[in-house]
N, C-alpha and C. Protein backbone atom coordinates (compact mmCIF):
# COMPACT_ATOMS: atom_id res chain seq x y z
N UNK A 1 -28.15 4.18 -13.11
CA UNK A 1 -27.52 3.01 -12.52
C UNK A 1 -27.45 3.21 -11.02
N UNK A 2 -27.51 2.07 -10.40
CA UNK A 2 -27.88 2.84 -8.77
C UNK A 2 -26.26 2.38 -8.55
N UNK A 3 -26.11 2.43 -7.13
CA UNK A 3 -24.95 2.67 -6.22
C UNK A 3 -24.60 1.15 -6.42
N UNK A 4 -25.05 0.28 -6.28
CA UNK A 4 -24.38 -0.75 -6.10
C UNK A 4 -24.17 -1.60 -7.48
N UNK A 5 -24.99 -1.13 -8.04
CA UNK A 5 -24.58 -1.62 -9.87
C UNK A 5 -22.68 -0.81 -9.90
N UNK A 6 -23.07 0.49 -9.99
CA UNK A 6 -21.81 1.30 -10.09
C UNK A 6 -20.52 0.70 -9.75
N UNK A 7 -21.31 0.30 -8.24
CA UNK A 7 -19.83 -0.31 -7.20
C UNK A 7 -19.21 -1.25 -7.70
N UNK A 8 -19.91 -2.13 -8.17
CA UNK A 8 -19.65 -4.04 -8.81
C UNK A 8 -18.70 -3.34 -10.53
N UNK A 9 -19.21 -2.77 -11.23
CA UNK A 9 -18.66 -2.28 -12.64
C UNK A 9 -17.47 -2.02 -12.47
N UNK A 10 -17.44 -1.14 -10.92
CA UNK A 10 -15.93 -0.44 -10.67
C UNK A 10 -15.03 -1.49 -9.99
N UNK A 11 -15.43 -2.33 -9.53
CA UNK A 11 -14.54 -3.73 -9.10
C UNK A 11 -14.57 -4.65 -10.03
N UNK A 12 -15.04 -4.87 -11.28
CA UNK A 12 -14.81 -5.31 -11.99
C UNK A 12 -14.16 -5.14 -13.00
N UNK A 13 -14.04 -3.35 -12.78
CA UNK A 13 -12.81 -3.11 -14.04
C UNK A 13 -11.74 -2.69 -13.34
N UNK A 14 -11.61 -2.71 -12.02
CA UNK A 14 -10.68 -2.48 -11.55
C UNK A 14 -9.88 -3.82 -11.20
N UNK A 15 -10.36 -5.17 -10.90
CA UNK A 15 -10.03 -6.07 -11.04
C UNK A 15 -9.50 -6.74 -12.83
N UNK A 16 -10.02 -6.53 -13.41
CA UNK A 16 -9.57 -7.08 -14.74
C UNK A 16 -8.67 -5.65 -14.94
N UNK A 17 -8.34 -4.63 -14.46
CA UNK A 17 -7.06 -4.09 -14.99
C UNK A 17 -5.61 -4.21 -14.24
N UNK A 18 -5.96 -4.71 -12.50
CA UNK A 18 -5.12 -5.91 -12.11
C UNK A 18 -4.78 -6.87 -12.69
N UNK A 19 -5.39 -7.78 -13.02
CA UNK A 19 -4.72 -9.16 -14.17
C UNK A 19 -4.00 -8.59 -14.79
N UNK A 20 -4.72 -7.62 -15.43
CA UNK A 20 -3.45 -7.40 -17.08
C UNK A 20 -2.59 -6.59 -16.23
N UNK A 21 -2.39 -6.37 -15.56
CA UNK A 21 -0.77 -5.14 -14.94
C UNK A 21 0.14 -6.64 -14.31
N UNK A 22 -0.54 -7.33 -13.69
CA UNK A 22 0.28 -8.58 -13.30
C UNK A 22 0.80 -9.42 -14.13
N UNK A 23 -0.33 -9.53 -15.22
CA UNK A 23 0.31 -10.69 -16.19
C UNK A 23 1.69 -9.80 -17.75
N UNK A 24 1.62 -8.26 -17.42
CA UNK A 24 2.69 -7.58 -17.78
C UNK A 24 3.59 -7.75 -16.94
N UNK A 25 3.72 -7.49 -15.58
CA UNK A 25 4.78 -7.67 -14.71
C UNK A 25 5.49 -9.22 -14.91
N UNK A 26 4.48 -10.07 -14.99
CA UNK A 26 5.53 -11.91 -14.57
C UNK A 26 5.81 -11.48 -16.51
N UNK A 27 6.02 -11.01 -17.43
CA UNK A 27 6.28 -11.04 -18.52
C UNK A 27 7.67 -10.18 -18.30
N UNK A 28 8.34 -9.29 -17.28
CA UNK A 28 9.23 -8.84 -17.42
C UNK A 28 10.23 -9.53 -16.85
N UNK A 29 11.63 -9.53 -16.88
CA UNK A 29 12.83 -10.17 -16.67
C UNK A 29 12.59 -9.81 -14.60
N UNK A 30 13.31 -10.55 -14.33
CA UNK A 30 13.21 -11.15 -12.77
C UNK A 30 13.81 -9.65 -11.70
N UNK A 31 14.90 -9.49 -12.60
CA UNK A 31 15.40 -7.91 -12.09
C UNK A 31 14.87 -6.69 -11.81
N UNK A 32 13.91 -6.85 -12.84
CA UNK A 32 13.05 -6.12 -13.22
C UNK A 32 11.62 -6.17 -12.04
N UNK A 33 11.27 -7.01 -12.07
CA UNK A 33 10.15 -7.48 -11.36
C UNK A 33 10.69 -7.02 -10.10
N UNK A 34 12.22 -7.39 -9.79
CA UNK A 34 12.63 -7.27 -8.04
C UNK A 34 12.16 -5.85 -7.73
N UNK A 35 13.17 -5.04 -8.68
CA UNK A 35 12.81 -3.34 -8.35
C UNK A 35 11.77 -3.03 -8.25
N UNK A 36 10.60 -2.84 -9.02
CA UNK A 36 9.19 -2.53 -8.74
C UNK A 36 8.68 -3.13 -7.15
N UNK A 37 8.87 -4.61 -6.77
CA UNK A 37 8.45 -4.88 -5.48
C UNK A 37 9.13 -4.12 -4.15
N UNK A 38 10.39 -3.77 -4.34
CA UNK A 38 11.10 -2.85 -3.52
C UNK A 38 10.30 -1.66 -3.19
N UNK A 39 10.41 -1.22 -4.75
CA UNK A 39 9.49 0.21 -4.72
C UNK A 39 8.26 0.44 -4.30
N UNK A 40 7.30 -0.78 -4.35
CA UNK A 40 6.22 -0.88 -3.81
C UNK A 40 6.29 -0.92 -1.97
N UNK A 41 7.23 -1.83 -1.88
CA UNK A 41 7.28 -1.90 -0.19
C UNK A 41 7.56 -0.41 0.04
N UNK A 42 9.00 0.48 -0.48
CA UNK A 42 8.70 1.88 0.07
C UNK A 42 7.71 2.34 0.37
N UNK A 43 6.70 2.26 -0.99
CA UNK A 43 5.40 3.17 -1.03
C UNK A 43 4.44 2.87 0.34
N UNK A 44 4.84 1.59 0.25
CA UNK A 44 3.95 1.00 1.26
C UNK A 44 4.12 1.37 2.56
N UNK A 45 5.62 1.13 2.94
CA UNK A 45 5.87 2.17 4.33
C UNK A 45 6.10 3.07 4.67
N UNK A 46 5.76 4.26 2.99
CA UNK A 46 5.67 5.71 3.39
C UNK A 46 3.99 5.62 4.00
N UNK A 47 3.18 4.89 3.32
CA UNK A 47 2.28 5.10 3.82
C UNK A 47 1.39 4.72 5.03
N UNK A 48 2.31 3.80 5.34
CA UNK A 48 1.84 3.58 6.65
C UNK A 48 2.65 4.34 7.41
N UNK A 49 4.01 4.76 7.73
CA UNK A 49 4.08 5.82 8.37
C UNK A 49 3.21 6.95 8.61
N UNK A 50 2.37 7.69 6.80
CA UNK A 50 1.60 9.03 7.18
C UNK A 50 0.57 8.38 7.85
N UNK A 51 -0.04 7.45 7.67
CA UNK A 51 -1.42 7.09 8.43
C UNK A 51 -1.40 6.49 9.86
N UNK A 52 -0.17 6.21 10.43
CA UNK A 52 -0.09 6.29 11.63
C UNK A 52 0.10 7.90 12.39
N UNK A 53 0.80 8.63 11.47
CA UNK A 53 1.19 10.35 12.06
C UNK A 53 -0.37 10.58 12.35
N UNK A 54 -0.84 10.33 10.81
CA UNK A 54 -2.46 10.98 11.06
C UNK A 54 -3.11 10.88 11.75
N UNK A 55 -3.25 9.59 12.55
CA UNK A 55 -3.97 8.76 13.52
C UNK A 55 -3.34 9.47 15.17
N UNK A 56 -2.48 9.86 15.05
CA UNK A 56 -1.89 10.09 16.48
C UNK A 56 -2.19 11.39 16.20
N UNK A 57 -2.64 12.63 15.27
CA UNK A 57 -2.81 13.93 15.54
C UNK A 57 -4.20 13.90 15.55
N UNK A 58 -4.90 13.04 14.96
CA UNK A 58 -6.64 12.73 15.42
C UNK A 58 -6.58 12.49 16.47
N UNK A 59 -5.99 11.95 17.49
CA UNK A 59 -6.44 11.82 18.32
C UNK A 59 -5.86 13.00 19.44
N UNK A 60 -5.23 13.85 19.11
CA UNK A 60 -4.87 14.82 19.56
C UNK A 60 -3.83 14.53 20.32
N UNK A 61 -2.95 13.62 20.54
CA UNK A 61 -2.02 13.30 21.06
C UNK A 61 -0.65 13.47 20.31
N UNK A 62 0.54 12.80 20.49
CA UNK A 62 1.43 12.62 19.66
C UNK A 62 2.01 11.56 20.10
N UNK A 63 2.94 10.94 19.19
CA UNK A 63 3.52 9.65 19.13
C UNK A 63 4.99 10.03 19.08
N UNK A 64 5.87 9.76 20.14
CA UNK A 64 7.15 9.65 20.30
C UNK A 64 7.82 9.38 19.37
N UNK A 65 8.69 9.50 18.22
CA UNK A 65 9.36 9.05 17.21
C UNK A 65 10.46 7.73 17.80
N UNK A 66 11.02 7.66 19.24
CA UNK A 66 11.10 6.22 19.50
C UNK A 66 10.19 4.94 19.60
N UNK A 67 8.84 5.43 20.12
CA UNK A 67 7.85 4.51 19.66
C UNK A 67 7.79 4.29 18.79
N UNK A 68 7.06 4.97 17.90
CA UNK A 68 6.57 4.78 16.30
C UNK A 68 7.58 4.12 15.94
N UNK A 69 8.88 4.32 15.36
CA UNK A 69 9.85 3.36 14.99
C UNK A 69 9.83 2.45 15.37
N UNK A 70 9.82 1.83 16.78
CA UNK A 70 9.70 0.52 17.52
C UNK A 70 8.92 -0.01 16.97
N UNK A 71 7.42 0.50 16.63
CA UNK A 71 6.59 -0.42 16.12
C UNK A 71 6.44 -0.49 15.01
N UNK A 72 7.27 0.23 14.22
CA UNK A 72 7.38 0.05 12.28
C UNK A 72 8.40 -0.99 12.61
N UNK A 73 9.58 -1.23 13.10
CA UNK A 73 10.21 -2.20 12.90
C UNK A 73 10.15 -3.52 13.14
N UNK A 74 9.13 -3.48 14.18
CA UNK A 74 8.88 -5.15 15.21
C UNK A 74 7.48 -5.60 14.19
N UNK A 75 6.62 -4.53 13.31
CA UNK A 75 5.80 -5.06 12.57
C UNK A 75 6.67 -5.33 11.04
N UNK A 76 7.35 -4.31 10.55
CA UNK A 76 8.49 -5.02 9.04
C UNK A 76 9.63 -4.71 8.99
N UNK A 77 10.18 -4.87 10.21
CA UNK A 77 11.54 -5.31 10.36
C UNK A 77 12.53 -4.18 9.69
N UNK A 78 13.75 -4.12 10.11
CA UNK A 78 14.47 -3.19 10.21
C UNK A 78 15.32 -2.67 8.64
């Protein structure tokens, strides 16, 4: 199978195992649903925190921890 057959198979089952995780999620009670999106935003701005660290030690510099905060907050808020 070449590379781009592969690629399309793997977005296609990676997409149809999205649907079914979503259409489990709107099947759970609303409370329920809230917590997981919370938890996701954490995940989300642990990770953009490491990939901004990463980005400022690639470039061999460093990033002020008053900056960086400034701009995690003015991009999702405090």
């Amino acid at each position: 199978m070449g590379a781009t057959k592969t690629f399309f198979c793997y977005a296609f089952l990676m997409n149809t195992t999205l649907q079914k995780t979503i259409e489990e999620l709107t099947a759970l009670p609303e409370d329920k649903q809230t917590v997981i999106v919370e938890r996701l935003e954490d995940m989300i701005s642990r990770a953009t925190i490491d990939m901004k660290l990463a980005n400022a030690e690639a470039r061999g510099g460093k990033t002020s921890s008053d900056t960086f905060f400034a701009e995690l907050r003015s991009q999702y808020g405090s």
